[in-house]
N, C-alpha and C. Protein backbone atom coordinates (compact mmCIF):
# COMPACT_ATOMS: atom_id res chain seq x y z
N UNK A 1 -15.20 37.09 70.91
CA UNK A 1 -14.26 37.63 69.96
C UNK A 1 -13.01 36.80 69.98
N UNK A 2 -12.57 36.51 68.50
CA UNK A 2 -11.37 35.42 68.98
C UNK A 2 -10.14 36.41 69.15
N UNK A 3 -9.03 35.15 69.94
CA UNK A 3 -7.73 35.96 70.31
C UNK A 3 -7.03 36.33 69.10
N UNK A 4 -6.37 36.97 69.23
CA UNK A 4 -5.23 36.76 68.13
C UNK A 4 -4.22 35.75 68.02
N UNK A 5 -3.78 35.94 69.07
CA UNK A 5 -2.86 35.12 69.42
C UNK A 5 -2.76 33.19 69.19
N UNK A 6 -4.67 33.02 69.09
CA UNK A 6 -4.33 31.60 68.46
C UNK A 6 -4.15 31.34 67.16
N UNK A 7 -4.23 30.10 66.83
CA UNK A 7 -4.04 30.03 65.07
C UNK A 7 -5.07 30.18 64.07
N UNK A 8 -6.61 30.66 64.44
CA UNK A 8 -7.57 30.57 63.95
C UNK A 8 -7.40 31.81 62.90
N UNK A 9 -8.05 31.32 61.14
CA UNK A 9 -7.39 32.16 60.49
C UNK A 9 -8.91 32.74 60.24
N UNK A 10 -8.90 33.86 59.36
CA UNK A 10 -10.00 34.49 58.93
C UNK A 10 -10.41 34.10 57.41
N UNK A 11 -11.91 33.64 57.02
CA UNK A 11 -12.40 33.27 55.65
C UNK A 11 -11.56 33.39 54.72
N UNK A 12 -11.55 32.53 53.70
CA UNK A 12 -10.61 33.08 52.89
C UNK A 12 -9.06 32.85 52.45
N UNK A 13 -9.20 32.66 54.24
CA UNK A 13 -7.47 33.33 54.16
C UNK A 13 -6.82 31.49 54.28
N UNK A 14 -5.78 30.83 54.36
CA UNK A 14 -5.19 29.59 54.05
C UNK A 14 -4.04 29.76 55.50
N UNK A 15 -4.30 28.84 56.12
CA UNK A 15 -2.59 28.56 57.09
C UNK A 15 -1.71 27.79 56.54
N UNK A 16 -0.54 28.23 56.48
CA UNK A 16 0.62 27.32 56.19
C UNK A 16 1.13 26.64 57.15
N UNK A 17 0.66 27.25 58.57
CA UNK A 17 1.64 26.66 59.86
C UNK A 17 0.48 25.76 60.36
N UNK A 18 -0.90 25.55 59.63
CA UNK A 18 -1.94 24.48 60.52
C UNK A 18 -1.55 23.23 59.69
N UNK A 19 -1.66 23.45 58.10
CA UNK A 19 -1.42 21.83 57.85
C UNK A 19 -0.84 21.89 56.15
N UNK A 20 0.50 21.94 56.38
CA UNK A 20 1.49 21.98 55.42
C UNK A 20 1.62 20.75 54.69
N UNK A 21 1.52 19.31 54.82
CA UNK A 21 1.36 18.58 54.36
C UNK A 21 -0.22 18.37 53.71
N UNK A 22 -0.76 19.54 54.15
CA UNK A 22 -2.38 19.16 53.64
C UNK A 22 -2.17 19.49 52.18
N UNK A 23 -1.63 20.75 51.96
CA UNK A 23 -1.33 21.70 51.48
C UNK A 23 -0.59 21.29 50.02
N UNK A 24 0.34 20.81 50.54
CA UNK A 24 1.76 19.61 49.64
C UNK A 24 0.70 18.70 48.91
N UNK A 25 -0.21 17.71 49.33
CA UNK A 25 -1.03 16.63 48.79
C UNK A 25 -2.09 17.33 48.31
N UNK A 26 -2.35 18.73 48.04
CA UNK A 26 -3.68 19.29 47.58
C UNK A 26 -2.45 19.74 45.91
N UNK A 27 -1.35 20.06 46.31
CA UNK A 27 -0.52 20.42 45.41
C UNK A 27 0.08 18.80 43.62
N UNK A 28 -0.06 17.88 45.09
CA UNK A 28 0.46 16.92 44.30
C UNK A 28 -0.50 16.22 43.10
N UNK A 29 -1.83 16.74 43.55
CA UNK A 29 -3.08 16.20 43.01
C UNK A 29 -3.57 17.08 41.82
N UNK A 30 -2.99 18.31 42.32
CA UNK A 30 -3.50 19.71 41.34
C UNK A 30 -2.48 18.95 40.01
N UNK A 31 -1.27 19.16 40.51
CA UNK A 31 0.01 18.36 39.46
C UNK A 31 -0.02 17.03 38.50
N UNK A 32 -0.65 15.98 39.33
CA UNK A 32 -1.33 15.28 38.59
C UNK A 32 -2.61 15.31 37.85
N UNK A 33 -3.49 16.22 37.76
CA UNK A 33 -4.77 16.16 37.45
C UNK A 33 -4.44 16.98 36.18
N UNK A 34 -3.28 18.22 36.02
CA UNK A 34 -2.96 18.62 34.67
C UNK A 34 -2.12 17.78 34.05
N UNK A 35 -1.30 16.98 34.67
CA UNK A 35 -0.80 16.30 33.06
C UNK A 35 -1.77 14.57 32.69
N UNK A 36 -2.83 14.63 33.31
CA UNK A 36 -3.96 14.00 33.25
C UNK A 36 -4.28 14.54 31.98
N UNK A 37 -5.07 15.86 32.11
CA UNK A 37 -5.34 16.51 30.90
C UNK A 37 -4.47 17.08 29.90
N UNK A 38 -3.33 17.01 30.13
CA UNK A 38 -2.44 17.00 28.95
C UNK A 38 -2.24 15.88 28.08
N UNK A 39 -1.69 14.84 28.84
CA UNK A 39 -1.91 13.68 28.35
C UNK A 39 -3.20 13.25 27.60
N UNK A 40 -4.47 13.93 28.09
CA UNK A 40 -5.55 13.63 27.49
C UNK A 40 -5.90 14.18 26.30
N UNK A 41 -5.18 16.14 26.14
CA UNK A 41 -5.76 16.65 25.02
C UNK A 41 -4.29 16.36 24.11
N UNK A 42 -3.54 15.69 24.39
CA UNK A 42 -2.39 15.04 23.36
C UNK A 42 -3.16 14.02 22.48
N UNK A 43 -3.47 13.06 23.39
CA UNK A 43 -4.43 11.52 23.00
C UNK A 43 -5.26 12.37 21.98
N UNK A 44 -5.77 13.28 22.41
CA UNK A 44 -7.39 13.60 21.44
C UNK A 44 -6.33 14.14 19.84
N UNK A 45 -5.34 14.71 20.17
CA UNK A 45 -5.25 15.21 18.79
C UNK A 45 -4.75 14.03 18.10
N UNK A 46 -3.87 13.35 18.58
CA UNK A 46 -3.02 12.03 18.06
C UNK A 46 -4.73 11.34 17.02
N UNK A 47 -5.28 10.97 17.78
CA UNK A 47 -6.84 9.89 17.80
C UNK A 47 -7.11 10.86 16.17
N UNK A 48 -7.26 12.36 16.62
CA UNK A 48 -7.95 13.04 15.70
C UNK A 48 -7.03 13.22 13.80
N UNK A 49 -6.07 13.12 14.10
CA UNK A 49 -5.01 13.07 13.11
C UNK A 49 -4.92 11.48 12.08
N UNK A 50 -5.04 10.86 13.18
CA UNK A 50 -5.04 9.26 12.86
C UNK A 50 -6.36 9.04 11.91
N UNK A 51 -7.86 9.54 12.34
CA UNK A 51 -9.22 9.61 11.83
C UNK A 51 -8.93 10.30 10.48
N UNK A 52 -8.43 11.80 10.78
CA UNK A 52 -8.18 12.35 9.23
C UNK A 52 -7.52 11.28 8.23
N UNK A 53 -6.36 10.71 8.67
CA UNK A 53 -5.55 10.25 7.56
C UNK A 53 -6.55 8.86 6.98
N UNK A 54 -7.00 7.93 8.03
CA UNK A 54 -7.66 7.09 7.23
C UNK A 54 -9.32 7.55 6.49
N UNK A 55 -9.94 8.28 7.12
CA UNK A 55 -10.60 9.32 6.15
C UNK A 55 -10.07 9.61 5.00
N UNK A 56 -9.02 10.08 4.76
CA UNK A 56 -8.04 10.69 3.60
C UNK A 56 -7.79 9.37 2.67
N UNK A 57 -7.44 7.95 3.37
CA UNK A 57 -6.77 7.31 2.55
C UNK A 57 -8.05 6.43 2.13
N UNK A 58 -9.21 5.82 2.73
CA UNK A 58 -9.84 5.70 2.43
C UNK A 58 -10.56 6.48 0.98
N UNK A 59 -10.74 7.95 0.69
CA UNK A 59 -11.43 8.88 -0.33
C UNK A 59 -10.24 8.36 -1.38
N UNK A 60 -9.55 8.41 -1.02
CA UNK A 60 -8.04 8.42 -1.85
C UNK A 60 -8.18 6.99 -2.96
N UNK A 61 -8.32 5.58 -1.97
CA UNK A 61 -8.66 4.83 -2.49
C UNK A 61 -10.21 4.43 -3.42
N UNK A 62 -10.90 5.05 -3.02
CA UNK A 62 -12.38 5.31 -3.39
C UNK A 62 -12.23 6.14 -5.28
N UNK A 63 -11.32 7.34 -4.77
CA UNK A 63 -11.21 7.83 -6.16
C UNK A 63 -9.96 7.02 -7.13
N UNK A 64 -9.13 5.45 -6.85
CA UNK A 64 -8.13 5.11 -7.31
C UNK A 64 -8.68 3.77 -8.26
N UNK A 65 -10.01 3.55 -7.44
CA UNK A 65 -10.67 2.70 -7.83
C UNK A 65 -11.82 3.21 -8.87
N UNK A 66 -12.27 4.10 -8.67
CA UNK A 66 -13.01 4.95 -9.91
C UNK A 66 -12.42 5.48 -11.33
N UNK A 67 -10.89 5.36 -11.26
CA UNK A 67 -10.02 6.03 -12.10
C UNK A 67 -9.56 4.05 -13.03
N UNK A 68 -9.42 3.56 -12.08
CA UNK A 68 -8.95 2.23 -12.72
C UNK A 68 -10.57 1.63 -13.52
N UNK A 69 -11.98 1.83 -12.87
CA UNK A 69 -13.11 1.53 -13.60
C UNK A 69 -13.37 1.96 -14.57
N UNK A 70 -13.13 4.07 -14.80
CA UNK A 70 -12.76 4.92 -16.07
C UNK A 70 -11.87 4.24 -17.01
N UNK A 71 -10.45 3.93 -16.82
CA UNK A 71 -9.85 3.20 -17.40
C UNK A 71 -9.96 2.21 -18.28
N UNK A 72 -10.69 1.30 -17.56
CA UNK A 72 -11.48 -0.16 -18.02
C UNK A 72 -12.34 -0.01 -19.24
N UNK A 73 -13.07 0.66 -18.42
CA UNK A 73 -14.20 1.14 -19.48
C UNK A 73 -13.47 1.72 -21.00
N UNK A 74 -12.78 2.58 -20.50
CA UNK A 74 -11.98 3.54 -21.79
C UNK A 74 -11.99 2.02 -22.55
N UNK A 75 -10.45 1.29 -22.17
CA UNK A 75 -9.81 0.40 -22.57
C UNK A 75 -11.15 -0.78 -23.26
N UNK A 76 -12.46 -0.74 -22.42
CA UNK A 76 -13.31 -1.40 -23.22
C UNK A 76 -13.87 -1.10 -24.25
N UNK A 77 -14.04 0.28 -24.64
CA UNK A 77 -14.21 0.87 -25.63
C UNK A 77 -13.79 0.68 -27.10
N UNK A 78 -12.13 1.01 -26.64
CA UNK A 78 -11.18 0.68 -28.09
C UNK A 78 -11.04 -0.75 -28.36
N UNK A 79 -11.00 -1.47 -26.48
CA UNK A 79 -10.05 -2.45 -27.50
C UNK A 79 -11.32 -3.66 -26.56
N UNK A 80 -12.57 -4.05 -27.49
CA UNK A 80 -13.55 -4.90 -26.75
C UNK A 80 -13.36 -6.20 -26.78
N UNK A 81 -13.32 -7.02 -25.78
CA UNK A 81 -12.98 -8.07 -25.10
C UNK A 81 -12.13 -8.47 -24.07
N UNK A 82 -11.27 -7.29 -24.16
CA UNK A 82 -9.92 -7.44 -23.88
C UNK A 82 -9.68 -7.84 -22.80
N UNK A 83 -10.24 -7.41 -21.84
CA UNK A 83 -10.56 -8.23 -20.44
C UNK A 83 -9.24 -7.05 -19.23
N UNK A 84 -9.63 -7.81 -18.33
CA UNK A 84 -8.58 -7.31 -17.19
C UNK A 84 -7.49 -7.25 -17.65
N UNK A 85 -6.60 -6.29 -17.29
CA UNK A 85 -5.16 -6.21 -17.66
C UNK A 85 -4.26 -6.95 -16.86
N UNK A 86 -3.28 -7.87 -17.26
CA UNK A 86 -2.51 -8.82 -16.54
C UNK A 86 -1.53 -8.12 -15.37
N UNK A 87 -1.42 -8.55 -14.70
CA UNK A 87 -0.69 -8.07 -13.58
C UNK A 87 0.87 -8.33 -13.76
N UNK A 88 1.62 -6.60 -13.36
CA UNK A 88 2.79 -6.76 -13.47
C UNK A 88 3.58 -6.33 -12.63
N UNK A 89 4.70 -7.45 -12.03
CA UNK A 89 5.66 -7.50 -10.93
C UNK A 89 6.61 -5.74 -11.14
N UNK A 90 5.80 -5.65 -9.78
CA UNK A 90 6.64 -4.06 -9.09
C UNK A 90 8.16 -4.64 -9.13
N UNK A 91 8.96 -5.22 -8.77
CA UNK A 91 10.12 -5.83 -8.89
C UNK A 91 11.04 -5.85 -10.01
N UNK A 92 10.25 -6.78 -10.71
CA UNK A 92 11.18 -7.44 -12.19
C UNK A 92 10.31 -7.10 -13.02
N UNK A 93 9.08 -6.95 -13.08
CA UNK A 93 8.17 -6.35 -14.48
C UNK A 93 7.39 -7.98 -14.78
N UNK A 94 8.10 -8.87 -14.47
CA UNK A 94 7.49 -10.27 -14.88
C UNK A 94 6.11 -10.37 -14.49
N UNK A 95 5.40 -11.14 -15.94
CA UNK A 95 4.02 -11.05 -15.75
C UNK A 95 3.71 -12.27 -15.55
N UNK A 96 2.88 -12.74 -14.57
CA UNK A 96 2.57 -14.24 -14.22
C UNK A 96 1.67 -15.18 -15.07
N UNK A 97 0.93 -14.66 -15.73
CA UNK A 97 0.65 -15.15 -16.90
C UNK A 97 1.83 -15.86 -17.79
N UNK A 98 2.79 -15.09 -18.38
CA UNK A 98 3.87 -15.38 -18.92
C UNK A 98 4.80 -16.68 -18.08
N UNK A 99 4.87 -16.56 -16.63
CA UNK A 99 5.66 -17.56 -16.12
C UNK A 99 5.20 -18.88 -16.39
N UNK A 100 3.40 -19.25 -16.14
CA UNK A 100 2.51 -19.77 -15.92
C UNK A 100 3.43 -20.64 -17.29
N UNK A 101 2.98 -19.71 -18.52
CA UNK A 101 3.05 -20.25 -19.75
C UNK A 101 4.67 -21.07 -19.84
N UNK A 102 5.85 -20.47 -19.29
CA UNK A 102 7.19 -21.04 -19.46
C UNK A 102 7.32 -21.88 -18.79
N UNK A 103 6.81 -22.02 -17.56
CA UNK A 103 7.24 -22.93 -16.47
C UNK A 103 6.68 -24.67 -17.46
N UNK A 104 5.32 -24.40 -18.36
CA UNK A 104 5.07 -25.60 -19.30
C UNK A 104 5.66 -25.75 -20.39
N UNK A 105 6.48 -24.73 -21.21
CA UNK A 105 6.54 -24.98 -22.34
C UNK A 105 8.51 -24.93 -22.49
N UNK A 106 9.19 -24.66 -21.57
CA UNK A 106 10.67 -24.44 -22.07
C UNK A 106 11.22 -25.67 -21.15
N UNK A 107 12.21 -26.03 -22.40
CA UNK A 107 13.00 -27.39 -22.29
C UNK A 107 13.64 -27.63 -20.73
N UNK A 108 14.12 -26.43 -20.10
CA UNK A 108 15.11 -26.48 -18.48
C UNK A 108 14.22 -25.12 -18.24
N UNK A 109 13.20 -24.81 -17.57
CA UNK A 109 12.24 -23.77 -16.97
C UNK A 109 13.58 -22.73 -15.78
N UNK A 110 13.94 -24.66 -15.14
CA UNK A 110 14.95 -23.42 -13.98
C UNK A 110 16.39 -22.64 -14.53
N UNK A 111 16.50 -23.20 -15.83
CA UNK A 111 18.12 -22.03 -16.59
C UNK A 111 17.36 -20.79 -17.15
N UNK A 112 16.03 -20.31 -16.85
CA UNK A 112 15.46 -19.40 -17.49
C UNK A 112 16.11 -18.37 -16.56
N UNK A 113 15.98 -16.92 -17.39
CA UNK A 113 16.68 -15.43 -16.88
C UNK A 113 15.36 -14.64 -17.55
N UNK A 114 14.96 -14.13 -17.04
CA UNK A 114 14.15 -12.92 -17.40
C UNK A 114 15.18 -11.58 -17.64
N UNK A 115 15.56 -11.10 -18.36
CA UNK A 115 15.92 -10.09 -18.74
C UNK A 115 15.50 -8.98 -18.72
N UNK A 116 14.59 -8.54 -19.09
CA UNK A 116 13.62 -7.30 -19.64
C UNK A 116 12.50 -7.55 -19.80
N UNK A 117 11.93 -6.72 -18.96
CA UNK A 117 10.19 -7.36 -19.31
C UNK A 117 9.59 -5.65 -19.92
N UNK A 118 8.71 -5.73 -21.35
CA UNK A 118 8.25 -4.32 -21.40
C UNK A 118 7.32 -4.02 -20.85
N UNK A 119 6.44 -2.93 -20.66
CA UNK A 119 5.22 -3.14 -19.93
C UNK A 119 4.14 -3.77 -20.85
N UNK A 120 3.18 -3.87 -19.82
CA UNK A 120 1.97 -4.87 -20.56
C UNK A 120 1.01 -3.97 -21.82
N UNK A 121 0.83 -3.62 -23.13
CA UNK A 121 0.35 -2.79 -23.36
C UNK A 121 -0.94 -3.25 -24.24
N UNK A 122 -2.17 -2.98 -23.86
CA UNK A 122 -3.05 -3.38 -25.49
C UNK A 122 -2.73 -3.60 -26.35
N UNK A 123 -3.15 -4.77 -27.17
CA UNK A 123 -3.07 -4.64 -28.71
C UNK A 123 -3.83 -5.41 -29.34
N UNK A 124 -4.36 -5.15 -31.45
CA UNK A 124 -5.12 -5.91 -31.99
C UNK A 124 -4.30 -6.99 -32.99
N UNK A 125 -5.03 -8.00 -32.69
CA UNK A 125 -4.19 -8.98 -33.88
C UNK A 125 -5.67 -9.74 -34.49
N UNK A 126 -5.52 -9.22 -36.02
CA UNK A 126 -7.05 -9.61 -36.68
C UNK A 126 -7.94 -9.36 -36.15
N UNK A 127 -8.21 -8.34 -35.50
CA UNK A 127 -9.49 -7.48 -35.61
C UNK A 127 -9.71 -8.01 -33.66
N UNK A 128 -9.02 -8.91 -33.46
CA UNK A 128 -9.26 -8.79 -31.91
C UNK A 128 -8.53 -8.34 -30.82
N UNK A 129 -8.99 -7.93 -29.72
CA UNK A 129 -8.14 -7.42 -29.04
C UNK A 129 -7.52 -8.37 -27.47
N UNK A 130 -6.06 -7.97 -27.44
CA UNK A 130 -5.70 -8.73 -26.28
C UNK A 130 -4.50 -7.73 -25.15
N UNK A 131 -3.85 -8.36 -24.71
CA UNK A 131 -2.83 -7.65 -24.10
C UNK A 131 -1.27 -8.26 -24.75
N UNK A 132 -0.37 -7.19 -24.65
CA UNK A 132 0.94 -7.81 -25.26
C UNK A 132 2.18 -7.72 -24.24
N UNK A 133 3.09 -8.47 -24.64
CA UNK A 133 4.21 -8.22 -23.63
C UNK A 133 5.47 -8.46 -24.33
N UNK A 134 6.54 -8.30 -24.43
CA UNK A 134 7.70 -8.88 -24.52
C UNK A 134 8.48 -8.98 -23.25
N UNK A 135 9.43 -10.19 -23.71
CA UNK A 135 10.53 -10.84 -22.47
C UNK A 135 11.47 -10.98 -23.45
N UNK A 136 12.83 -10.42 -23.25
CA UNK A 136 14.10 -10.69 -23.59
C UNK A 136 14.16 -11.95 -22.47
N UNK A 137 14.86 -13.18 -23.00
CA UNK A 137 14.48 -14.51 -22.27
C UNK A 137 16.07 -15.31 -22.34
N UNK A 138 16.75 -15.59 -21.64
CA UNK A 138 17.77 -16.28 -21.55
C UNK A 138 17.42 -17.84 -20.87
N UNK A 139 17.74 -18.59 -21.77
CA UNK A 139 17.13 -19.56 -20.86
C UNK A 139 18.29 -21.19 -22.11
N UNK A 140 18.53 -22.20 -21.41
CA UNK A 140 19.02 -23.49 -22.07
C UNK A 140 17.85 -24.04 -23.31
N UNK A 141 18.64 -24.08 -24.41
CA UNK A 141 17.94 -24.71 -25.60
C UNK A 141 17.49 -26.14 -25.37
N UNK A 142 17.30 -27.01 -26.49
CA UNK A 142 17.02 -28.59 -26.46
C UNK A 142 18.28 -28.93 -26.30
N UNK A 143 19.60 -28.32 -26.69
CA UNK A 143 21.00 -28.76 -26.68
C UNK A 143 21.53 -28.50 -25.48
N UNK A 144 21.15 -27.54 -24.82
CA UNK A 144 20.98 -27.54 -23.17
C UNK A 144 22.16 -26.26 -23.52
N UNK A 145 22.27 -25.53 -24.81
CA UNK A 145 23.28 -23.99 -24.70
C UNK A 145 22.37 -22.99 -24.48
N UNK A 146 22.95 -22.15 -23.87
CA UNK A 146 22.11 -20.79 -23.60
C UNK A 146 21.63 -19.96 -24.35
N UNK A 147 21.02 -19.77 -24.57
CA UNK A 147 20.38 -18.62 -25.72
C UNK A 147 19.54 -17.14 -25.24
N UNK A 148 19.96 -16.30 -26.06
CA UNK A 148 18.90 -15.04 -25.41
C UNK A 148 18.32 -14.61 -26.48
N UNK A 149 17.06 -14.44 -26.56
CA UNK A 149 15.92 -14.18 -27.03
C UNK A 149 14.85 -13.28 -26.52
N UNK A 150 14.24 -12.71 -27.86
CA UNK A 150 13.30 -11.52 -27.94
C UNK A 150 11.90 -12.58 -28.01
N UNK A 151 11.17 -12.55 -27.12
CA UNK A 151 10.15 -13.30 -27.14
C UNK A 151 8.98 -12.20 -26.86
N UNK A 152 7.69 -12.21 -27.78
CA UNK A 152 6.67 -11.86 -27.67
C UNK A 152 5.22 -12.82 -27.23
N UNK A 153 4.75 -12.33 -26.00
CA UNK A 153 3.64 -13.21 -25.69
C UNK A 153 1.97 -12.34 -26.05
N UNK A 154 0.86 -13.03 -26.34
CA UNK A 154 -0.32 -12.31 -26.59
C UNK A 154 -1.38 -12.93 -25.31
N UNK A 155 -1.84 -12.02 -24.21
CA UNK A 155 -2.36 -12.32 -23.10
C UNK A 155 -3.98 -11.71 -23.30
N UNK A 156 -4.98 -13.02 -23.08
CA UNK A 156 -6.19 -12.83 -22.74
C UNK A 156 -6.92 -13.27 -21.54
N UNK A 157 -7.41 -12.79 -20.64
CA UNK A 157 -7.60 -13.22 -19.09
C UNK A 157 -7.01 -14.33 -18.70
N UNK A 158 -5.80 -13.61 -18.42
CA UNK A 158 -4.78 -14.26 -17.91
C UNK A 158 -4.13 -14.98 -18.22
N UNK A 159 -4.35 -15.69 -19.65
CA UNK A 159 -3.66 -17.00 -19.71
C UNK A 159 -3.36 -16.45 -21.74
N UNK A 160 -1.44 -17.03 -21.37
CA UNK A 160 -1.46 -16.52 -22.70
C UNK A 160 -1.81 -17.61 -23.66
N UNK A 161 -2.18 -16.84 -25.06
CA UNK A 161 -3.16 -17.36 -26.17
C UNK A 161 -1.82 -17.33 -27.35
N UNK A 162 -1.29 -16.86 -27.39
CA UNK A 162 0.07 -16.79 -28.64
C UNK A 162 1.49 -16.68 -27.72
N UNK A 163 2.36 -16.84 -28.27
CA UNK A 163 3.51 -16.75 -27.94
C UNK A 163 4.49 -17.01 -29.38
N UNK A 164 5.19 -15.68 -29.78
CA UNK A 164 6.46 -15.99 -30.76
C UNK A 164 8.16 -15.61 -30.12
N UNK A 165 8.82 -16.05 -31.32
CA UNK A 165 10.19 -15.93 -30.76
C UNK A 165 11.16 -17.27 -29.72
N UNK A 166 10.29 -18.15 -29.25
CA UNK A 166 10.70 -19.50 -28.52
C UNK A 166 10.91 -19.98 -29.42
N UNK A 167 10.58 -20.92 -30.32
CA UNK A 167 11.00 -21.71 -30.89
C UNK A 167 11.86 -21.61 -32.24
N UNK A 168 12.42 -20.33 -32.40
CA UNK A 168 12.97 -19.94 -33.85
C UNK A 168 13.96 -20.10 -33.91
């Protein structure tokens, strides 16, 4: 039968006075092992949030690209030939087609000012169809004075096909 009097504890039961540092390092491990898993079910939602959104932006783009093919199509409908629609600067509105065309055809290219660019919109001239634009255009004459001008350009894949208002 054991004494009482020694330190032997009964099932169950835990000593604080046999091994207190055991105790402390069973503590420090418990402490680390939850923000282990905190840290871990943080990671999982972060990971899981991140998956939704490019999921999301992915469908997003999927239906942006189906809406621009609807488009096309529409736009092939009314206006047939017409081709891709020219691309226009988020910035200044300037359409590169149009630069393409000035940078060859105006007397001093670098005194040019873009002014106003309208947007790019369909249109028919004699029964065919193209894209249109205007540029309010500041730019040095043959006399090398400045002039500002209402210039209309007529754009078919990419490369413009008419241009009025330059030379008048």
């Amino acid at each position: 039968m054991p004494n009482s009097s020694n330190n032997l504890t009964q099932p169950g039961q835990r000593s604080e006075s046999l091994a207190p540092h055991i105790l402390e390092k069973r503590r420090e491990a418990a402490a680390r092992k939850r923000k282990k898993l905190i840290l871990l079910g943080v990671a999982l939602v972060v990971l899981t949030l991140i998956g939704l959104g490019i999921y999301n932006k992915s469908r997003t783009d999927a239906r942006i690209e189906a809406l621009r093919q609807e488009t096309q199509a529409a736009l092939e409908e009314e206006y047939p030939g017409i081709g891709p629609k020219p691309q226009q600067s988020g910035l200044d509105g300037s359409v590169q087609a149009v630069d393409r065309y000035l940078r060859e055809t105006l007397n001093d290219y670098q005194s040019a000012e873009y002014v106003e660019w309208s947007p790019v919109t369909p249109a028919k001239l004699n029964g065919e169809s193209f894209w249109a634009v205007r540029l309010k255009l500041r730019a040095k004459n043959a006399f090398g004075a400045k002039i500002l001008k209402d210039t209309y350009f007529v754009i078919r894949n990419e490369q413009v096909v008419s241009a009025s208002g330059l030379n008048d």
